[in-house]
N, C-alpha and C. Protein backbone atom coordinates (compact mmCIF):
# COMPACT_ATOMS: atom_id res chain seq x y z
N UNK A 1 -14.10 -36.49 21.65
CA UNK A 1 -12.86 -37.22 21.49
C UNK A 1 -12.17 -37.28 22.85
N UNK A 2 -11.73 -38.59 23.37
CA UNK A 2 -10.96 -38.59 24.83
C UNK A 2 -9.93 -38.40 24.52
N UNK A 3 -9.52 -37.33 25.60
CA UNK A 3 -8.20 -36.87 25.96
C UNK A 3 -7.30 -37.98 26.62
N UNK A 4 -6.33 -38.34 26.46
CA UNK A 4 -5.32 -39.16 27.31
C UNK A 4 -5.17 -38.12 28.45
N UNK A 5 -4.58 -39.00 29.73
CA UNK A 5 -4.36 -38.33 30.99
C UNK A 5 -3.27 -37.50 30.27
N UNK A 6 -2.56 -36.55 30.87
CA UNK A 6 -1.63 -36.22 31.48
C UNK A 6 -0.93 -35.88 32.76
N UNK A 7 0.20 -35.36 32.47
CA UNK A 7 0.51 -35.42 33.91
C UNK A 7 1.09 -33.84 33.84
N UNK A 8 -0.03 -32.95 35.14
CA UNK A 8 0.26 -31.47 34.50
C UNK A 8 0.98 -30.86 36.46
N UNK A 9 1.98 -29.65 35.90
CA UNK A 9 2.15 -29.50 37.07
C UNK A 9 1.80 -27.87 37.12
N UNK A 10 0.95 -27.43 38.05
CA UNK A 10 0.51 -26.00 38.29
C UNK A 10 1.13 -25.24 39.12
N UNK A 11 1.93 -24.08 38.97
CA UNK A 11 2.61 -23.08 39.90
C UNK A 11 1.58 -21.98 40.20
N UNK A 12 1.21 -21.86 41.40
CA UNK A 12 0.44 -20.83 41.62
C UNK A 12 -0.46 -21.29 41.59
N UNK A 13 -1.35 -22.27 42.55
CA UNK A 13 -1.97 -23.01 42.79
C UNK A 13 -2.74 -22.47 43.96
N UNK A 14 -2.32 -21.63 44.80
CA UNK A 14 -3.26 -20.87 46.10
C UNK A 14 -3.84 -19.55 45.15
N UNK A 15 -3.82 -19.63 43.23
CA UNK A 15 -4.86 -17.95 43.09
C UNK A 15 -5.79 -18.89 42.63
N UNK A 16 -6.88 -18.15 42.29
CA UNK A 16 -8.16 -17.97 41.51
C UNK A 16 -8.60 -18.91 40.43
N UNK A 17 -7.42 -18.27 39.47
CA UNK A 17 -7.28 -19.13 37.86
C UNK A 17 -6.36 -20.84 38.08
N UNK A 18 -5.40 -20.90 38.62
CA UNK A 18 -4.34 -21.90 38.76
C UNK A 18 -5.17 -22.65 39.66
N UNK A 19 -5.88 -22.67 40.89
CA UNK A 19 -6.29 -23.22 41.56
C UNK A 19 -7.75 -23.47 40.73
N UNK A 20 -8.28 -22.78 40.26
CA UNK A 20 -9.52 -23.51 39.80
C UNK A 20 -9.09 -24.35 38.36
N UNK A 21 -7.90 -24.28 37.55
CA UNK A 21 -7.88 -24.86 37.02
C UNK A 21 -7.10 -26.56 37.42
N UNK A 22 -6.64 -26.39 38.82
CA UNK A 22 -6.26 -27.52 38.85
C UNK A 22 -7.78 -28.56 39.81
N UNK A 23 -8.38 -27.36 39.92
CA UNK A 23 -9.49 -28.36 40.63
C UNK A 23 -10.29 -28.97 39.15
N UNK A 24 -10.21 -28.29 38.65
CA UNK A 24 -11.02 -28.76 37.10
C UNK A 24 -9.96 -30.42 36.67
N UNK A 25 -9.20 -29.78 36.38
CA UNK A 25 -8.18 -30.99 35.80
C UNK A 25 -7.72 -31.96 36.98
N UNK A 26 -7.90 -32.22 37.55
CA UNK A 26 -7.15 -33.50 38.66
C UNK A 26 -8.60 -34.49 38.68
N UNK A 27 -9.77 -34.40 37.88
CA UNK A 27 -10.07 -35.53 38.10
C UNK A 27 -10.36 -36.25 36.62
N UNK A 28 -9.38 -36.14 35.43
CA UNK A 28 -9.08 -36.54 34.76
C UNK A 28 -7.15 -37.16 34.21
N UNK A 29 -6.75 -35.98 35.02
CA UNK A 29 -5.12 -36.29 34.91
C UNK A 29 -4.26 -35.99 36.51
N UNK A 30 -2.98 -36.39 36.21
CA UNK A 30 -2.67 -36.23 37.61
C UNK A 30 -1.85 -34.97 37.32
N UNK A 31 -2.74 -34.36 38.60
CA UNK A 31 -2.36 -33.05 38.37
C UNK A 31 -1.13 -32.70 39.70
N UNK A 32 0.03 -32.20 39.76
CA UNK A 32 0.32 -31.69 41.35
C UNK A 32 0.61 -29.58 41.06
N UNK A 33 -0.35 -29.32 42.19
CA UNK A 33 -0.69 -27.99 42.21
C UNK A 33 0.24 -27.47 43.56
N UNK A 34 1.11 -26.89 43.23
CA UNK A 34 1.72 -25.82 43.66
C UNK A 34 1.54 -24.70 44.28
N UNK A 35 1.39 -24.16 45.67
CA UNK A 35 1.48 -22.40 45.62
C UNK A 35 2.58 -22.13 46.53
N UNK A 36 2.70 -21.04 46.87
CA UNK A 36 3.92 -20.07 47.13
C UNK A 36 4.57 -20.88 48.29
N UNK A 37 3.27 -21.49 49.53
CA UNK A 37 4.57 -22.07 50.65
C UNK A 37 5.34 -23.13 50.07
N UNK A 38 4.90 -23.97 49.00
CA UNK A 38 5.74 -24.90 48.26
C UNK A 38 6.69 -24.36 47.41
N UNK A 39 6.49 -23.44 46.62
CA UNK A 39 7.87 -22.73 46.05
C UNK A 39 7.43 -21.01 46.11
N UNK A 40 8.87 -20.47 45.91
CA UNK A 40 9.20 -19.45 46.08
C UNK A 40 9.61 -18.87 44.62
N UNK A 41 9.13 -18.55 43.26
CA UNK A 41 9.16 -18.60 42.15
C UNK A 41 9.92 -17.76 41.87
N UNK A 42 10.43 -16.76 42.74
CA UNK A 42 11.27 -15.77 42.70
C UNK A 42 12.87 -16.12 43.11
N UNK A 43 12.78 -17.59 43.44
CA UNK A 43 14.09 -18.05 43.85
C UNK A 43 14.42 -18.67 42.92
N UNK A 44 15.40 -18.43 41.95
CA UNK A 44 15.36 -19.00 40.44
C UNK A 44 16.28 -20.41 40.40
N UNK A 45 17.21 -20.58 41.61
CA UNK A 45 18.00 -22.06 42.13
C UNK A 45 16.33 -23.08 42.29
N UNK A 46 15.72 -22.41 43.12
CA UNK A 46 14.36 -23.27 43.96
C UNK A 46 13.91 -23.51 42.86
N UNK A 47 13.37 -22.98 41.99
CA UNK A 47 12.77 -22.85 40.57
C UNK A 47 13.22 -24.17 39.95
N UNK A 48 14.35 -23.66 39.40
CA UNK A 48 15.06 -24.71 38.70
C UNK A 48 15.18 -26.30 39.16
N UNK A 49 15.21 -26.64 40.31
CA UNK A 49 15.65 -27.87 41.19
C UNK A 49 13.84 -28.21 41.05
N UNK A 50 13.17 -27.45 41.09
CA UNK A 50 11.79 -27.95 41.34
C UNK A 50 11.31 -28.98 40.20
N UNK A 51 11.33 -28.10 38.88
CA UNK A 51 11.21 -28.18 37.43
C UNK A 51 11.88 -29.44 37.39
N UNK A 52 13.27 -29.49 37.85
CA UNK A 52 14.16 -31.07 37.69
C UNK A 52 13.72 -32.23 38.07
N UNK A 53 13.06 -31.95 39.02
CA UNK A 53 12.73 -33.09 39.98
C UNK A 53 11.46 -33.69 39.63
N UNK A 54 10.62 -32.73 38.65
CA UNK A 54 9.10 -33.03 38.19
C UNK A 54 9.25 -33.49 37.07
N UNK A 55 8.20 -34.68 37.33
CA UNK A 55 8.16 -35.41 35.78
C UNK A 55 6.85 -34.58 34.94
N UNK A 56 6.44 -33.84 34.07
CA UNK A 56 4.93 -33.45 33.90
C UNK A 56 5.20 -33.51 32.09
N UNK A 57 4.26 -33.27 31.46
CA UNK A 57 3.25 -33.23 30.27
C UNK A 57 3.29 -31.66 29.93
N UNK A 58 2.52 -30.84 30.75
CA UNK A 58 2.16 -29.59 30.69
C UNK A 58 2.59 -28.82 31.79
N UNK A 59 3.08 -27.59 31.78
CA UNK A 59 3.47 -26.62 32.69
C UNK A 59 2.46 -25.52 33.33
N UNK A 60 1.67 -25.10 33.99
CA UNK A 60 1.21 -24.47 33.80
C UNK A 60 1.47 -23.18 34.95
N UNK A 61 2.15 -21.97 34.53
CA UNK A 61 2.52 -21.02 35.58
C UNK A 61 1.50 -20.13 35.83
N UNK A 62 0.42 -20.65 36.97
CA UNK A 62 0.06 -19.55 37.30
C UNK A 62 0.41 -18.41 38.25
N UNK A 63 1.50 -18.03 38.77
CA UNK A 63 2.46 -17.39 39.59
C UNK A 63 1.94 -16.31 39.29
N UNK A 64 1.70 -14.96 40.01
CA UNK A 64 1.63 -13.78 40.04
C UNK A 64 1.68 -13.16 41.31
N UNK A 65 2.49 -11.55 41.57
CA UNK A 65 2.09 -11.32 42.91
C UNK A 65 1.02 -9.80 42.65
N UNK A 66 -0.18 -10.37 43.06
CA UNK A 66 -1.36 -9.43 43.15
C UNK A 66 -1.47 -8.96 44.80
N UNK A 67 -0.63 -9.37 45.85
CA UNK A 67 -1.05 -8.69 46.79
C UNK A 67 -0.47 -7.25 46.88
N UNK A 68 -1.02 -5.67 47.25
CA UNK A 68 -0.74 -4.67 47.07
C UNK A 68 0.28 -4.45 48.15
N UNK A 69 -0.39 -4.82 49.33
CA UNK A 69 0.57 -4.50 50.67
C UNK A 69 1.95 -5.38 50.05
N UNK A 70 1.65 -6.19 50.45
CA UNK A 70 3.01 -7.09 50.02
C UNK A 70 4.31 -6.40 49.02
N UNK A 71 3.44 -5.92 47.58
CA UNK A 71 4.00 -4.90 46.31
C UNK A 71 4.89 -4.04 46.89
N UNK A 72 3.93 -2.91 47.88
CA UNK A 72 4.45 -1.74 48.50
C UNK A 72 5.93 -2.21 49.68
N UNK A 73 5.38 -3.53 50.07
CA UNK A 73 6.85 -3.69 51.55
C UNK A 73 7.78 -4.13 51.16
N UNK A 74 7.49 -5.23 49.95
CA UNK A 74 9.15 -5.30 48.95
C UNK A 74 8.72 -4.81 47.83
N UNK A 75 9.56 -4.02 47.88
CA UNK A 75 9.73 -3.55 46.26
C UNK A 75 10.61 -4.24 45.26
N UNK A 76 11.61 -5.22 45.52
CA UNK A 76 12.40 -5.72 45.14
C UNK A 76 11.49 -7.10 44.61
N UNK A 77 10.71 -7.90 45.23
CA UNK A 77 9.69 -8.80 44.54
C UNK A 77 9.51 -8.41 43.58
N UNK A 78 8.53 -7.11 43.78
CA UNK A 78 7.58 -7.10 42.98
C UNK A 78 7.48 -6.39 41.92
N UNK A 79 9.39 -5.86 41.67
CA UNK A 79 9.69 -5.57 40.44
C UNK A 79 10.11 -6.81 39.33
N UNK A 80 10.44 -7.59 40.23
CA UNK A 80 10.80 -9.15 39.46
C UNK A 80 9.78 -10.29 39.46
N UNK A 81 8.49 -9.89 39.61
CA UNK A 81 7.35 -10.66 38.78
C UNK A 81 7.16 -10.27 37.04
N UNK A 82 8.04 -9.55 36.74
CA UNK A 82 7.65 -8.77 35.71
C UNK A 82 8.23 -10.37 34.33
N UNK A 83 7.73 -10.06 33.23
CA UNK A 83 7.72 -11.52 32.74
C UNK A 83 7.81 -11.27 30.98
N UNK A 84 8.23 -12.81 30.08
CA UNK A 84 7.73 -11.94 28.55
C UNK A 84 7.08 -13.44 28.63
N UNK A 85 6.52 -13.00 27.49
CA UNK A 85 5.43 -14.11 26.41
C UNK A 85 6.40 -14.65 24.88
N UNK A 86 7.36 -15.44 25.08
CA UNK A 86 7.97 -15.46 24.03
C UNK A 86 7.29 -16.96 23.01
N UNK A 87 7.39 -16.44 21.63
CA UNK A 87 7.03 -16.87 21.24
C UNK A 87 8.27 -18.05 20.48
N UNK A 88 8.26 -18.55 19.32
CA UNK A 88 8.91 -19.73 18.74
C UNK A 88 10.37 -18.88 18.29
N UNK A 89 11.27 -19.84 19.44
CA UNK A 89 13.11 -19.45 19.24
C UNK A 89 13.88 -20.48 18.80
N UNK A 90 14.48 -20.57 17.86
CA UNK A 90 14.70 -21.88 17.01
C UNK A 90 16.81 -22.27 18.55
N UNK A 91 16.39 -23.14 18.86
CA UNK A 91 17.76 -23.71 19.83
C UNK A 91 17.71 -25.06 19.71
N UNK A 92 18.91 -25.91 19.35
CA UNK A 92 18.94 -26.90 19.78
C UNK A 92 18.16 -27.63 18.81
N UNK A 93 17.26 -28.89 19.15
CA UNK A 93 16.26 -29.27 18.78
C UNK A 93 15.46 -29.13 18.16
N UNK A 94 14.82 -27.72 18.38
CA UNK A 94 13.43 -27.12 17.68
C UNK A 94 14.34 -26.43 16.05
N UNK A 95 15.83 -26.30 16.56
CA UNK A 95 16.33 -25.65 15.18
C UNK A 95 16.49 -27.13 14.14
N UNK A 96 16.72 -28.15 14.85
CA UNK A 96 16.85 -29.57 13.85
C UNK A 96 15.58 -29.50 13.22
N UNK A 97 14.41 -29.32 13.96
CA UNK A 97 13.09 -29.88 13.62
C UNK A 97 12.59 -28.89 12.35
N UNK A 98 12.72 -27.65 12.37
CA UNK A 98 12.51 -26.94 11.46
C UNK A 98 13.33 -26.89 10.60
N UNK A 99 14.64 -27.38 10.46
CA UNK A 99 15.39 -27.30 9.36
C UNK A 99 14.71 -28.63 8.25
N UNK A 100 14.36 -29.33 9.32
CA UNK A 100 13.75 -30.77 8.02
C UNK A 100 12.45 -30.74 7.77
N UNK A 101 12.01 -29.36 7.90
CA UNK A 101 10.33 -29.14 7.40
C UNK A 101 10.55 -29.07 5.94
N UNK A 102 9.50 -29.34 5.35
CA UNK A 102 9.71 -29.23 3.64
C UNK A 102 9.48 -27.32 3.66
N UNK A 103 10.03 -26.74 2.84
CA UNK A 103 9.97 -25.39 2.08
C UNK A 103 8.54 -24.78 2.62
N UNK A 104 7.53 -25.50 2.16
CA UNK A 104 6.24 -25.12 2.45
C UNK A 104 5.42 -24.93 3.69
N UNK A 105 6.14 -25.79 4.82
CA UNK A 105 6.16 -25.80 6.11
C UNK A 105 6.34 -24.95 6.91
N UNK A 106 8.04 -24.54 6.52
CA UNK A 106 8.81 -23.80 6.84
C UNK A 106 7.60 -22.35 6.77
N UNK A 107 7.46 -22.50 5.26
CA UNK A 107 6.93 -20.92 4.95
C UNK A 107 5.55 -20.53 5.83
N UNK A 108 4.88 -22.18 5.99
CA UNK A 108 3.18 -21.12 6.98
C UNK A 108 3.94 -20.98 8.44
N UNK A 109 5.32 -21.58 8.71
CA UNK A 109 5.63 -21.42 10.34
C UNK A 109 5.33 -20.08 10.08
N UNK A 110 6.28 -19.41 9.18
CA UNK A 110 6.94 -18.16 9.34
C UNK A 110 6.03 -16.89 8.88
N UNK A 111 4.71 -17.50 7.96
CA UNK A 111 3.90 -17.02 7.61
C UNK A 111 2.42 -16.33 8.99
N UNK A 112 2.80 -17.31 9.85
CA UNK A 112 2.34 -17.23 11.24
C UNK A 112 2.47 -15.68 11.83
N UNK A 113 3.91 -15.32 12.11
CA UNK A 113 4.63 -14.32 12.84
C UNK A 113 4.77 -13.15 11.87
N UNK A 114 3.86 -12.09 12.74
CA UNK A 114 3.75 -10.85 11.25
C UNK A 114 5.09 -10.24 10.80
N UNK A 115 5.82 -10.61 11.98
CA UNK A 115 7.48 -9.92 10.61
C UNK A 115 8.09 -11.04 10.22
N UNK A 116 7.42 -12.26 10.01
CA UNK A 116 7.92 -12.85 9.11
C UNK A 116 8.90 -13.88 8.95
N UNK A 117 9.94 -13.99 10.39
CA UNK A 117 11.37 -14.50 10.43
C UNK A 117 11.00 -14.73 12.40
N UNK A 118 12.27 -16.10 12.31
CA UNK A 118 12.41 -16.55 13.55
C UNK A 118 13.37 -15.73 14.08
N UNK A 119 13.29 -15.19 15.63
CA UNK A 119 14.15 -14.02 16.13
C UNK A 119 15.59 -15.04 16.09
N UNK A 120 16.47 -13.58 16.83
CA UNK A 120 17.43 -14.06 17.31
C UNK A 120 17.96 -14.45 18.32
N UNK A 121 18.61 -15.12 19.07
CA UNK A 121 18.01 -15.55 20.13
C UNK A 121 18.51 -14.31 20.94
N UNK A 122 19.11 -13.69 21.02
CA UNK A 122 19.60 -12.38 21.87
C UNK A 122 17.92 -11.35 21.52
N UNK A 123 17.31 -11.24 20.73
CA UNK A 123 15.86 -10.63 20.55
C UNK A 123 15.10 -11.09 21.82
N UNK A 124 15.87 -12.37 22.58
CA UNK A 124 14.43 -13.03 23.53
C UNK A 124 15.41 -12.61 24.71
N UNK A 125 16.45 -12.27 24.62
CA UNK A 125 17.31 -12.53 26.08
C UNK A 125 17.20 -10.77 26.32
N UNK A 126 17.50 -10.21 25.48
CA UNK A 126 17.46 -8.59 26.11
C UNK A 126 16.38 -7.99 27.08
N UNK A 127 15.31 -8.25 26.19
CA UNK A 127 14.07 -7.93 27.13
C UNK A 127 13.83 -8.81 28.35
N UNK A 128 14.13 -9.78 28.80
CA UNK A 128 14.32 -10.42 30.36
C UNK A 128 15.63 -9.50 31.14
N UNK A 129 16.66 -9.12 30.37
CA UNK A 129 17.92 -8.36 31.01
C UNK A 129 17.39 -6.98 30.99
N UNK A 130 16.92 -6.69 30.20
CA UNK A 130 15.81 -5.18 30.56
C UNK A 130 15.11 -5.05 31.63
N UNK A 131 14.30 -6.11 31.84
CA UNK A 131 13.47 -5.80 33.14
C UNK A 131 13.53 -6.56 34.58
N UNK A 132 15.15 -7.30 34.40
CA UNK A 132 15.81 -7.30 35.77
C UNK A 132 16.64 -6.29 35.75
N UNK A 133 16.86 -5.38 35.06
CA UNK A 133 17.93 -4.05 35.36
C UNK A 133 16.97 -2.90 35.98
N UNK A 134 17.61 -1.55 36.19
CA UNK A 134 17.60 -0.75 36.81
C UNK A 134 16.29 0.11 35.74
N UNK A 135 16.93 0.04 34.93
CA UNK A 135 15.74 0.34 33.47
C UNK A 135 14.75 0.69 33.78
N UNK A 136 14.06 -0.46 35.05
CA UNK A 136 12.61 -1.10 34.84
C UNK A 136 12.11 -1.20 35.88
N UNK A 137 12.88 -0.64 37.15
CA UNK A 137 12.45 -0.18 38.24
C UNK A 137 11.54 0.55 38.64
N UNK A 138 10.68 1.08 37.49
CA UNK A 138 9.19 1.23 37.52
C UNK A 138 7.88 0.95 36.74
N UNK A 139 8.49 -0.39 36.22
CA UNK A 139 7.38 -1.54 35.78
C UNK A 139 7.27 -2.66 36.42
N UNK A 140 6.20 -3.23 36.89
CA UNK A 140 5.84 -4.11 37.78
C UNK A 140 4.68 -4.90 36.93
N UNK A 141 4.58 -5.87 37.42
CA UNK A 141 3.33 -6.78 36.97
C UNK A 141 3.15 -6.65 35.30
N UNK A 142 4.29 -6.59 34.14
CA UNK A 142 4.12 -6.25 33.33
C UNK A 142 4.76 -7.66 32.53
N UNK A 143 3.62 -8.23 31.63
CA UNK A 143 3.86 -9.25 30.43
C UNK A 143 4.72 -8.56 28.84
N UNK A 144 5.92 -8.64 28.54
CA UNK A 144 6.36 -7.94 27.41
C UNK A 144 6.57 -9.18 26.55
N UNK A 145 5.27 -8.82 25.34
CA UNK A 145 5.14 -9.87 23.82
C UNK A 145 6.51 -9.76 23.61
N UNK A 146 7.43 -10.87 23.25
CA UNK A 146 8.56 -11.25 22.39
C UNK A 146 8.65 -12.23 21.48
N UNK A 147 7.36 -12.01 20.64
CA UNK A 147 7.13 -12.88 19.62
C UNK A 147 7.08 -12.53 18.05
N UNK A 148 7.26 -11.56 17.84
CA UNK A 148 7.32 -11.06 15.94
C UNK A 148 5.46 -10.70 16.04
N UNK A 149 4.81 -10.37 17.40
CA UNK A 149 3.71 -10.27 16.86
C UNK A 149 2.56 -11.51 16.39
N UNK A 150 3.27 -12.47 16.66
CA UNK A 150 2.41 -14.25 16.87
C UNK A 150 1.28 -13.77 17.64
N UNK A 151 1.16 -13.30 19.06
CA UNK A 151 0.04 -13.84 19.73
C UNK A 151 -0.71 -12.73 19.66
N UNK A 152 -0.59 -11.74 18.72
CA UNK A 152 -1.33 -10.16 18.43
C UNK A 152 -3.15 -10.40 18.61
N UNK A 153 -3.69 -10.01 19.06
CA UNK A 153 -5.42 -9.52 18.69
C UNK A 153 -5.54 -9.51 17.62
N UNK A 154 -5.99 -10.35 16.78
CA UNK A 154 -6.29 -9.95 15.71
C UNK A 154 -7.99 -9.37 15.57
């Protein structure tokens, strides 16, 4: 089945995964690939203005800081790579869209997420204010699930 183009934009485009996936994808969609001398992902103004200015389809962040030396000379980076995996937060829009699901809809969304219920949205904001605080000044490079258990191993 053909895929329609899209138009995808890759952060973290000078690693491994992000860069080989944009060499994969740019000769089917237009891809623009990103790495660090183009943005600074840790500058959350730069961030934001970047995101504005891009028209894309798909996001794809491959951002990480794996260099060790680098880790060790700021420590201040490379406590704020730290990141969550959030899963479905009903705001805005996505709360219209699910309110006009029929009953049954509603129930496999929710049937999805092993506890059952869409968080609150303060459930998704704490754990980002957790691990820009002082808290967490000795977790680094760390993904924290904020999903009810959605993206679990099964």
């Amino acid at each position: 089945m053909p895929v329609s183009p899209k138009k995808i934009l890759i952060l973290g485009a000078g690693g491994r995964l992000a860069g080989s996936l944009a060499e994969c994808w740019q000769t089917h969609h237009k891809v623009t690939a990103l790495s660090r001398p183009d943005l600074n992902v840790a500058d959350p103004e730069a961030l934001e203005r970047l995101l504005d200015s891009h028209d894309f389809d798909i996001l794809v962040n491959g951002t990480g800081l794996t260099n060790v030396d680098r880790c060790e000379q700021d420590l201040e980076e490379a406590r704020i790579v730290n990141a969550i995996a959030p899963g479905l937060f009903l705001t805005g829009r996505l709360q219209g869209m699910f309110d006009e699901l029929a009953e049954p809809d509603r129930a496999e969304v929710l049937g999805g997420i092993p506890l059952g219920r869409m968080p609150e949205l303060q459930e998704c904001v704490d754990p980002v204010l957790f691990l820009a605080s002082d808290q967490s000044s000795y977790i680094t490079g760390a993904v924290l699930d904020v999903n009810g258990g959605r993206f679990m191993a099964g």
